[in-house]
C-alpha atoms as a PDB file:
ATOM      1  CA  UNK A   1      13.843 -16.264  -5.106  1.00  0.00           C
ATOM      2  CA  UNK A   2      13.027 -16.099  -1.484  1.00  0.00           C
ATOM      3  CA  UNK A   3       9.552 -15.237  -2.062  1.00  0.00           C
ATOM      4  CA  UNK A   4       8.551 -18.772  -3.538  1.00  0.00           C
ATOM      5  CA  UNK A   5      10.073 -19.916   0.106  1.00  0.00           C
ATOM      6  CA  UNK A   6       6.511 -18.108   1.485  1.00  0.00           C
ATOM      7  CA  UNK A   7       4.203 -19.874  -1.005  1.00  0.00           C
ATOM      8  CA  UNK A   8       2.647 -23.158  -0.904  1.00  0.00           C
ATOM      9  CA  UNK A   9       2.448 -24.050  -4.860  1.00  0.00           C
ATOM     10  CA  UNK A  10       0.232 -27.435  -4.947  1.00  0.00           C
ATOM     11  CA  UNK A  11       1.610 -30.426  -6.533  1.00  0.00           C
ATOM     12  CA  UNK A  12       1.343 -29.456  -9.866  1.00  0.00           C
ATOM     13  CA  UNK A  13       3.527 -27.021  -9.009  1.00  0.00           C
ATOM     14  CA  UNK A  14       0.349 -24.318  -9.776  1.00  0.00           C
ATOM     15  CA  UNK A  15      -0.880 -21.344  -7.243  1.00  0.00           C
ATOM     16  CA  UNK A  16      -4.048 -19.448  -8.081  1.00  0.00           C
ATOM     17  CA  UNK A  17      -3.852 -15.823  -8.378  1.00  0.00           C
ATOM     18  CA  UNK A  18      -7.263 -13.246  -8.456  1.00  0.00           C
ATOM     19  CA  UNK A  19      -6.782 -10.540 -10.425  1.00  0.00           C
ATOM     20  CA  UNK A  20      -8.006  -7.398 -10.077  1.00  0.00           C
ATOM     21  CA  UNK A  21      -8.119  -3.758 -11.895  1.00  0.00           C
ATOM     22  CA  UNK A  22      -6.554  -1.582  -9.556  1.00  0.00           C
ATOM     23  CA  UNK A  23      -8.698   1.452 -10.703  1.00  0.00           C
ATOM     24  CA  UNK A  24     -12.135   0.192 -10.124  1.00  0.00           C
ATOM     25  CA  UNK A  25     -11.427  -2.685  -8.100  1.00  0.00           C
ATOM     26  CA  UNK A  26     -13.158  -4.949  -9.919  1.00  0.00           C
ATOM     27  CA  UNK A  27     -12.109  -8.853  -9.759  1.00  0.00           C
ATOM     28  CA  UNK A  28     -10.938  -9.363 -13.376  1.00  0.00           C
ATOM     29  CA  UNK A  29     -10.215 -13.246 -13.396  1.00  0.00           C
ATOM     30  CA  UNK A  30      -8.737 -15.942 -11.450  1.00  0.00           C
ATOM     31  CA  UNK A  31      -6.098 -17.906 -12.634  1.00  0.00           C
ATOM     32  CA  UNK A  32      -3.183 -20.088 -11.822  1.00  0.00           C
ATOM     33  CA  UNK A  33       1.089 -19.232 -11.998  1.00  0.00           C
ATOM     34  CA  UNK A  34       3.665 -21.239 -11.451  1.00  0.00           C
ATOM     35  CA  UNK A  35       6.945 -20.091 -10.538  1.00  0.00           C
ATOM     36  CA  UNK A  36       8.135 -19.396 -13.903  1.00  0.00           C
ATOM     37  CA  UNK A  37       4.555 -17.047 -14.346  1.00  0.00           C
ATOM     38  CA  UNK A  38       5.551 -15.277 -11.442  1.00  0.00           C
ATOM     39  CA  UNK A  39       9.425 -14.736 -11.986  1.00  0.00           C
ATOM     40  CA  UNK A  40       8.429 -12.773 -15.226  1.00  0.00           C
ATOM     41  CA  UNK A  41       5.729 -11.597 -14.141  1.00  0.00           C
ATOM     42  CA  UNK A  42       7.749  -9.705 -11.303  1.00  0.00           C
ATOM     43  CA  UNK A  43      10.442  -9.076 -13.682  1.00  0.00           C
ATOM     44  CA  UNK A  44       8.476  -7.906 -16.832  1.00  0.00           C
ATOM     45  CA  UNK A  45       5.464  -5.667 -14.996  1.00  0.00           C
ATOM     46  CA  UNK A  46       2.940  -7.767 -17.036  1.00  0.00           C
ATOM     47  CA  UNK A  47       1.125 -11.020 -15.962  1.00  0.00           C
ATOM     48  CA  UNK A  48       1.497 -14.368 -16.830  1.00  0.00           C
ATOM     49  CA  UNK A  49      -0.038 -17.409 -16.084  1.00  0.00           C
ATOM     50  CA  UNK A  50       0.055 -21.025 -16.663  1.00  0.00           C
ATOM     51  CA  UNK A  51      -3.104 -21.838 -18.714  1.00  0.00           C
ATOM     52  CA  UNK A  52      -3.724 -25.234 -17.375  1.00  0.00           C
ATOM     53  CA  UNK A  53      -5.894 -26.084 -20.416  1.00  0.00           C
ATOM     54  CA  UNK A  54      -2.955 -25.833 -23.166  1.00  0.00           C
ATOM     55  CA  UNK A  55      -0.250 -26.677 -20.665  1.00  0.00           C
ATOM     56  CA  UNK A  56       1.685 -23.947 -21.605  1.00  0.00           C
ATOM     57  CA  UNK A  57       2.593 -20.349 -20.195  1.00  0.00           C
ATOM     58  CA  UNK A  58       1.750 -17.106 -21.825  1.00  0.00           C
ATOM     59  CA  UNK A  59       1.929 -13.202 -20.991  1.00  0.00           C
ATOM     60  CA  UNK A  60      -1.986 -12.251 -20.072  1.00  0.00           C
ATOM     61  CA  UNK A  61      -3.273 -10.611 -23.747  1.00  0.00           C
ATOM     62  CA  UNK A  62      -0.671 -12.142 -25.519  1.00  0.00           C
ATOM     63  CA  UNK A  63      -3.453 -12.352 -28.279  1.00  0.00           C
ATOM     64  CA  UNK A  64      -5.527 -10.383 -27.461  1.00  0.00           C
ATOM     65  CA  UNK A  65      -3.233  -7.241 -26.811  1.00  0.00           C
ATOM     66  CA  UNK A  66      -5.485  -6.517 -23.835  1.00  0.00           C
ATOM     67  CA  UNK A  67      -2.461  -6.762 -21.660  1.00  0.00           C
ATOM     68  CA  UNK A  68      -2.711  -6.754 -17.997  1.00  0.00           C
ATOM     69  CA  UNK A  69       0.562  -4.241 -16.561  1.00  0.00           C
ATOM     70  CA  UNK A  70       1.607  -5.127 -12.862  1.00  0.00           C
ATOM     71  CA  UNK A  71       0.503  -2.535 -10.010  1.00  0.00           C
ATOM     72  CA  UNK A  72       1.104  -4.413  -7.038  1.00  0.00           C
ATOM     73  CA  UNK A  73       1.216  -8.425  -5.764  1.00  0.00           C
ATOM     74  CA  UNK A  74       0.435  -9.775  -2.562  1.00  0.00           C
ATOM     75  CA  UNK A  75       0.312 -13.026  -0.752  1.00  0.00           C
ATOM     76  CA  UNK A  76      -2.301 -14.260   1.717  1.00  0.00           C
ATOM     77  CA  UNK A  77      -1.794 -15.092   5.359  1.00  0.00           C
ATOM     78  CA  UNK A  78      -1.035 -18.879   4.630  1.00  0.00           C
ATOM     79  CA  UNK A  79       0.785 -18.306   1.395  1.00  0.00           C
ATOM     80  CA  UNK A  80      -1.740 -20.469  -0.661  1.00  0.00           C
ATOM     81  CA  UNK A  81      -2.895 -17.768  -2.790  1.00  0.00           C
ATOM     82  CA  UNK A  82      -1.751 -14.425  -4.676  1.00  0.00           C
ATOM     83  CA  UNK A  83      -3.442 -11.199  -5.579  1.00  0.00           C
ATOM     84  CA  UNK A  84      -2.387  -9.281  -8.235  1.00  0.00           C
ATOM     85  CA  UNK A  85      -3.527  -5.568  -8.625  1.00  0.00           C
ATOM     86  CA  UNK A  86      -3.126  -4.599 -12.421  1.00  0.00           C
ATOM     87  CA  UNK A  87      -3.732  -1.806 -14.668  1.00  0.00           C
ATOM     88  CA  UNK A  88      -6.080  -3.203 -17.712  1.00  0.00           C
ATOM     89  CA  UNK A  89      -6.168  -2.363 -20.993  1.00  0.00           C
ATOM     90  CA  UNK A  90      -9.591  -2.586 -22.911  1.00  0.00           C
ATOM     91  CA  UNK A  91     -10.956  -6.307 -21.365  1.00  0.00           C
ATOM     92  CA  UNK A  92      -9.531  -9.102 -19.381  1.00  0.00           C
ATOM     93  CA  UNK A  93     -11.944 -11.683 -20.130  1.00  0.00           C
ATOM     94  CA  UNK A  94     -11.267 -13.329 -23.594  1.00  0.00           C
ATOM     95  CA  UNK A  95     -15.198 -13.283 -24.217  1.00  0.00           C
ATOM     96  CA  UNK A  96     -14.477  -9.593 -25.187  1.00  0.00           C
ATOM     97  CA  UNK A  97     -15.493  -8.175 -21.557  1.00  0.00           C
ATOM     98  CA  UNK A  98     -13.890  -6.162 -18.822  1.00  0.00           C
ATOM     99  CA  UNK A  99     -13.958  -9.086 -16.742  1.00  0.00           C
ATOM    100  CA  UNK A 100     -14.675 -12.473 -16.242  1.00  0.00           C
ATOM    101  CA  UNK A 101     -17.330 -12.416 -14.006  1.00  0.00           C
ATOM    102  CA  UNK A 102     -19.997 -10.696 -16.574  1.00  0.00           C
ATOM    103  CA  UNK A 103     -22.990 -13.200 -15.909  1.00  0.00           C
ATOM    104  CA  UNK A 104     -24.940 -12.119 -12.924  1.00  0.00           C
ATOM    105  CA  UNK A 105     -27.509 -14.667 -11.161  1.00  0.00           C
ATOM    106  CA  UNK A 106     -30.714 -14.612  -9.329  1.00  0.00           C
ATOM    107  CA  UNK A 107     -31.911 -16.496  -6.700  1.00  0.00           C
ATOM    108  CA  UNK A 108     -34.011 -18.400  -9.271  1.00  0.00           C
ATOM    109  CA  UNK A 109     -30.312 -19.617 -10.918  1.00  0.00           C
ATOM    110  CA  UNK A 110     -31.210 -17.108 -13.754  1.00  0.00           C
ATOM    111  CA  UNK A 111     -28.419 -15.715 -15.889  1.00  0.00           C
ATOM    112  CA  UNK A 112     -27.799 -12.459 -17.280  1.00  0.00           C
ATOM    113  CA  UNK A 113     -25.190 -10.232 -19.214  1.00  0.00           C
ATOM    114  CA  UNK A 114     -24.661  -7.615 -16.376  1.00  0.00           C
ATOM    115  CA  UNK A 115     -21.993  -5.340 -18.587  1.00  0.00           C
ATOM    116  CA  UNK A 116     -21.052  -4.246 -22.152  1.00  0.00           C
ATOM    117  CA  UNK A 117     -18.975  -6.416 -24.410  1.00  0.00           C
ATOM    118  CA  UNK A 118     -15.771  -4.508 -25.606  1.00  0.00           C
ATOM    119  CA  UNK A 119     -14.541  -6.384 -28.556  1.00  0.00           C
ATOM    120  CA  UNK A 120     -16.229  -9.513 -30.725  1.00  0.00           C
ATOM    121  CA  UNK A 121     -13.937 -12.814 -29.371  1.00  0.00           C
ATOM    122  CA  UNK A 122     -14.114 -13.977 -33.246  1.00  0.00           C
ATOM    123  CA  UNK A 123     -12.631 -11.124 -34.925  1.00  0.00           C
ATOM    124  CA  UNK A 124      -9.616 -11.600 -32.326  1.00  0.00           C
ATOM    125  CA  UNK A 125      -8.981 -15.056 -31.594  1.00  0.00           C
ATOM    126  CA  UNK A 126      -8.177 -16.896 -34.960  1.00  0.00           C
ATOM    127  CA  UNK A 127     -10.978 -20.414 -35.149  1.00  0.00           C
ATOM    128  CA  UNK A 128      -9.654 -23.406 -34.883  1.00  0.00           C
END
């Protein structure tokens, strides 16, 4: 595919990607494809990623069913990064919120929950 001649995957063969709710623009999550993630992801209209901490590859709300469908990609000016522009169903964070980035801080380093949670983690992800 002649777009993985424009991007500069690092040596784990890994790219990070931000990715964002194309409605409300909100940054959802970053995380990392390789160029398997990104073939289906282009091919499928849903995101995937490489989850670094299984090792493994998976379609974004594979368990979750808060799936992530494709609106639009682009690639920065040096090719070391990706943007994906999605449509989100229910939450992209797998805490059970719309996005990842649900902890606001103060200047003091003080954290708080700055939106509603939209589904309890443990009734969807089975315990290990």
């Amino acid at each position: 595919m002649k777009l993985f001649e424009d991007l500069k995957f690092d040596d784990k063969g890994l790219i990070p990607a931000v990715i964002q709710d194309e409605a409300t623009k909100e940054v959802l999550t970053l995380c990392y494809l390789n160029k398997e993630a990104l073939k289906k992801t282009l091919d499928e209209g849903c995101v995937y990623v490489f989850r670094r901490s299984k090792n493994m590859l998976m379609k974004k709300g594979q368990s979750s069913g808060c799936i992530q469908t494709l609106k639009s990609l682009y690639i920065d000016c040096e090719g070391n990064s990706i943007l994906i522009k999605v449509d989100q169903k229910l939450a992209g964070c797998h805490e059970g919120y719309f996005t990842c980035y649900f902890r606001k801080v103060d200047k003091d380093g003080n954290k708080t929950i700055s939106i509603k949670r939209l589904f309890d983690p443990k009734k969807v992800y089975p315990v290990k």
